[in-house]
Protein backbone atom coordinates (compact mmCIF):
# COMPACT_ATOMS: atom_id res chain seq x y z
CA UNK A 1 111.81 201.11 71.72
CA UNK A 2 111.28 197.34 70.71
CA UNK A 3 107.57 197.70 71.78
CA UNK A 4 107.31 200.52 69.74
CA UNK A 5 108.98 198.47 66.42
CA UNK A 6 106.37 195.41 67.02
CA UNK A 7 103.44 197.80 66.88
CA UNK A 8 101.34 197.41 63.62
CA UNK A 9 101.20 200.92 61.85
CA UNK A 10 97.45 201.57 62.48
CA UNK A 11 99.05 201.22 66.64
CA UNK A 12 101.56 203.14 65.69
CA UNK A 13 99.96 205.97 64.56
CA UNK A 14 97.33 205.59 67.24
CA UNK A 15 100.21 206.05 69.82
CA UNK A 16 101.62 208.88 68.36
CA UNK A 17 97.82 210.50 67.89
CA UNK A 18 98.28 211.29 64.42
CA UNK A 19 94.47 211.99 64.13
CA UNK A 20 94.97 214.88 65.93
CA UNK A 21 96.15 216.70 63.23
CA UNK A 22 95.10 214.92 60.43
CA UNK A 23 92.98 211.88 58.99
CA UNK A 24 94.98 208.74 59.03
CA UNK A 25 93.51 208.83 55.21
CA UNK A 26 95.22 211.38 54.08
CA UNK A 27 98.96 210.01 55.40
CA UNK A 28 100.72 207.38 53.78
CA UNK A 29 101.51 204.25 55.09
CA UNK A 30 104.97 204.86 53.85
CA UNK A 31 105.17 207.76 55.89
CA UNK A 32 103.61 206.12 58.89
CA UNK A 33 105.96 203.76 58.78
CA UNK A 34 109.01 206.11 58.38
CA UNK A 35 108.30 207.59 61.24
CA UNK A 36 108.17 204.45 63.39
CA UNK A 37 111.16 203.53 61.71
CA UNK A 38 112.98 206.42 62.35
CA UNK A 39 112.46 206.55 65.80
CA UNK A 40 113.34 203.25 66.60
CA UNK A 41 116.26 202.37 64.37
CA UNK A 42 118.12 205.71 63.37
CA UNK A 43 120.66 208.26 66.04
CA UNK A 44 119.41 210.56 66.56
CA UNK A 45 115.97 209.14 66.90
CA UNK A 46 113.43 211.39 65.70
CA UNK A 47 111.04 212.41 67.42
CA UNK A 48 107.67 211.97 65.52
CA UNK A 49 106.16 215.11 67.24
CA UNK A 50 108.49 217.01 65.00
CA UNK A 51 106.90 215.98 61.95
CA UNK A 52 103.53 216.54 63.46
CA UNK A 53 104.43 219.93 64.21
CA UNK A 54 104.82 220.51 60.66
CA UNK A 55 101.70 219.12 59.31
CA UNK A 56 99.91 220.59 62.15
CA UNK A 57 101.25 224.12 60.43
CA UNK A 58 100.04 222.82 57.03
CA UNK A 59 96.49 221.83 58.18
CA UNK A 60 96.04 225.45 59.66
CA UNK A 61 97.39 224.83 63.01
CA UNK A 62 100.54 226.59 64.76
CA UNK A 63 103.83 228.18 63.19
CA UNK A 64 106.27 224.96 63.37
CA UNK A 65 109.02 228.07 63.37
CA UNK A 66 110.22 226.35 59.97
CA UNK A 67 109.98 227.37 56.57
CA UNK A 68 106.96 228.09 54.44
CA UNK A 69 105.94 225.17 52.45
CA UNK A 70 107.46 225.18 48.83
CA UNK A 71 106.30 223.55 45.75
CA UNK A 72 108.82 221.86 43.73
CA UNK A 73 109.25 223.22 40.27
CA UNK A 74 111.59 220.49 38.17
CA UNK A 75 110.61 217.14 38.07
CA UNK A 76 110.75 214.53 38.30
CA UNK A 77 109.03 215.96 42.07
CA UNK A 78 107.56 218.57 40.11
CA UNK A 79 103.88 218.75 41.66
CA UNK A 80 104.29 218.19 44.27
CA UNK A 81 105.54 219.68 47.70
CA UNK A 82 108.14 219.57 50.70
CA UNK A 83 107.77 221.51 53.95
CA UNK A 84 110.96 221.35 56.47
CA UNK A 85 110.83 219.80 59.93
CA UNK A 86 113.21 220.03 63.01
CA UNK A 87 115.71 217.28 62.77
CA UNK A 88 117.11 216.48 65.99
CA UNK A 89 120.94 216.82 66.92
CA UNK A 90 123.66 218.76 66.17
CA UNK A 91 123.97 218.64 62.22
CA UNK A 92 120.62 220.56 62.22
CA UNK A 93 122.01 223.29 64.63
CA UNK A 94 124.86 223.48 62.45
CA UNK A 95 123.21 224.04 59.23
CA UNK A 96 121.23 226.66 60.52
CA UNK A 97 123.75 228.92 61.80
CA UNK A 98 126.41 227.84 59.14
CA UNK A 99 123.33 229.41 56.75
CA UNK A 100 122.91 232.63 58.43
CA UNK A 101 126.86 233.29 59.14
CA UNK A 102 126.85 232.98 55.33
CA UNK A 103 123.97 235.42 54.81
CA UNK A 104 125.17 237.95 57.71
CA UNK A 105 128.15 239.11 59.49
CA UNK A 106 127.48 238.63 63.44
CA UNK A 107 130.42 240.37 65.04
CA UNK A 108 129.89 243.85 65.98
CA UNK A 109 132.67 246.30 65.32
CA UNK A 110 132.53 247.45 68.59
CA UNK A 111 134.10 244.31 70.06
CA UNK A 112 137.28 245.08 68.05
CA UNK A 113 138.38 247.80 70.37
CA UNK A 114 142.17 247.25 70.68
CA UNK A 115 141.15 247.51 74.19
CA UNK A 116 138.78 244.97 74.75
CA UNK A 117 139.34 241.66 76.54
CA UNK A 118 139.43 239.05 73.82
CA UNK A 119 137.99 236.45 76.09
CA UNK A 120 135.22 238.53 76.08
CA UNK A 121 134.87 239.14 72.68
CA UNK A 122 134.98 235.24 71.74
CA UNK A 123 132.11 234.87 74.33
CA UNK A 124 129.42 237.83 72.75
CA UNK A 125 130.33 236.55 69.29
CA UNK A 126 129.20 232.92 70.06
CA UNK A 127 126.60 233.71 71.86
CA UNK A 128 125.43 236.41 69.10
CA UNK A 129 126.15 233.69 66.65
CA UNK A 130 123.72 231.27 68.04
CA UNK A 131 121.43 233.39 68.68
CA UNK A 132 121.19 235.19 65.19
CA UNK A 133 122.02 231.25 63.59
CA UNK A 134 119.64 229.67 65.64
CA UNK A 135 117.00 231.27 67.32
CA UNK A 136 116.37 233.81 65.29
CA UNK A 137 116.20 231.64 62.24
CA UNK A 138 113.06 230.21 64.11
CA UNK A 139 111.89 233.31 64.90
CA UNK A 140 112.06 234.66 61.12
CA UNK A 141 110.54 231.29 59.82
CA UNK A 142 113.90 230.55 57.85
CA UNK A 143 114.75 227.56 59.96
CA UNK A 144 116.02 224.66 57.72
CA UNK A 145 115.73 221.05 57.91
CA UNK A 146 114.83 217.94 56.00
CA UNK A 147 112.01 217.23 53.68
CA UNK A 148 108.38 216.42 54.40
CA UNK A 149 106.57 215.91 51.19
CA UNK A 150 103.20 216.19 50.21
CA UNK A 151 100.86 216.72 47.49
CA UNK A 152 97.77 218.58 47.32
CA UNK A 153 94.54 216.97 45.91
CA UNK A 154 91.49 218.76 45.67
CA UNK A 155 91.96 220.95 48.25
CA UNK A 156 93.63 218.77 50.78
CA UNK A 157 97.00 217.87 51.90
CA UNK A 158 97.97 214.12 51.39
CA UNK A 159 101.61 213.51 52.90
CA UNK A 160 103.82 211.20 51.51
CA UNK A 161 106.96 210.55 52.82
CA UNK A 162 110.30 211.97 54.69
CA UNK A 163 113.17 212.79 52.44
CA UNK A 164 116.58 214.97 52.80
CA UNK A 165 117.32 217.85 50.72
CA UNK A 166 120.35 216.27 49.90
CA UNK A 167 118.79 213.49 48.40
CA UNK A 168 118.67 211.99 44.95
CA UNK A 169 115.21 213.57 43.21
CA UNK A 170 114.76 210.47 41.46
CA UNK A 171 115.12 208.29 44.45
CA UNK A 172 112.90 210.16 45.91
CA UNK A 173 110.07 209.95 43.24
CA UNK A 174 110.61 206.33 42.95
CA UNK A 175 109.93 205.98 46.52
CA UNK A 176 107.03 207.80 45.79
CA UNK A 177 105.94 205.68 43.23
CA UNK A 178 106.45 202.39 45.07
CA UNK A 179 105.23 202.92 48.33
CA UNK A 180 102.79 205.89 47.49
CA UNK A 181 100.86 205.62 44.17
CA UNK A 182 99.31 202.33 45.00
CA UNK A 183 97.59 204.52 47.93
CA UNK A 184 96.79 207.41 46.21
CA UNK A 185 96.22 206.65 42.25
CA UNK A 186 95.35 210.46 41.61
CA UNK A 187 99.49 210.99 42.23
CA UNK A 188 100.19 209.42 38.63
CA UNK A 189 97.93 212.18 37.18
CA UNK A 190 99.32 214.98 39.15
CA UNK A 191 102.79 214.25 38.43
CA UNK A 192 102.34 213.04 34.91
CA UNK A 193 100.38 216.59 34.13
CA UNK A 194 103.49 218.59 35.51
CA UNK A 195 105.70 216.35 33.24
CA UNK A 196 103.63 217.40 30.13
CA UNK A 197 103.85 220.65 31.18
CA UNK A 198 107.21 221.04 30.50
């Protein structure tokens, strides 16, 4: 990974062929340099290809198996939007079926039989368990996971940054503002509009 940290963000992204699924332009640095950060300095690593998957759904490209793209509605993020993306390791895994056991019993009546081998019944409910808390989270598009955020701007997606959905908003925005609005001026509008809205 150190060669990876001494690369300069254009190399960076190069390696990681973010121009395959979108225009360098239209990506933060900030984000850009998440991601390198991210892989190299943070357990689990992340993967950057998991990110990619997600704007590759955005730009019109394959399901990620995540979550339709949601706009935020209070602000101070108001205006702008967040799409999940796969974390890696367990925690993610465990959010996902933690969400669905709360949304839907798994375990069949049928396995209560007074005669049925409980051994047995522990290994069909895990199984169905991580198969209805998992997989078919994917397969149903409800699949949870942290934050990519982006705005749209005439017609286009410009992505910002990676955040958790357990974060502080405010943080959030004033990462935005720091490390994003010198980039992309047009951000102060769009998020100053939604304000007035209010």
């Amino acid at each position: 990974m150190n060669v990876i940290i001494q690369l300069d963000l254009d190399e960076f992204a190069e390696a990681i062929q973010l121009e395959k699924y979108v225009p360098k332009e239209r990506c933060s640095q900030y984000l850009i340099w998440q991601l390198q950060q991210f892989l190299c300095n943070r357990k689990p690593e992340l993967n950057p290809s998991r990110v990619l998957s997600a704007i590759q759904e955005l730009e019109g490209g394959k399901d990620s198996g995540t979550k339709p793209a949601t706009e935020f509605k209070r602000p101070p993020l108001k205006g702008l939007w967040h799409k999940h993306y796969k974390e890696p390791g367990e925690a993610s895994v465990r959010i996902n079926i933690r969400n669905s056991i709360a949304k839907a019993g798994f375990f069949e009546p049928e396995l209560f039989d007074d005669t049925a081998d409980l051994r047995a019944i522990v290994d069909t409910s895990v199984k169905s368990a991580f198969d209805k808390g998992y997989n078919q989270r994917q397969r149903d598009r409800k699949y949870t996971g942290e934050w990519l955020i982006y705005v749209i701007h005439q017609g286009k997606n410009y992505y910002l940054c990676l955040a958790s959905h357990n974060g502080d908003d405010s943080k959030i925005r004033a990462e935005i503002d720091e490390h994003c609005v010198p980039q992309f001026p047009f951000l102060t509008s769009i998020m100053t509009k939604t304000i007035k809205k209010k």
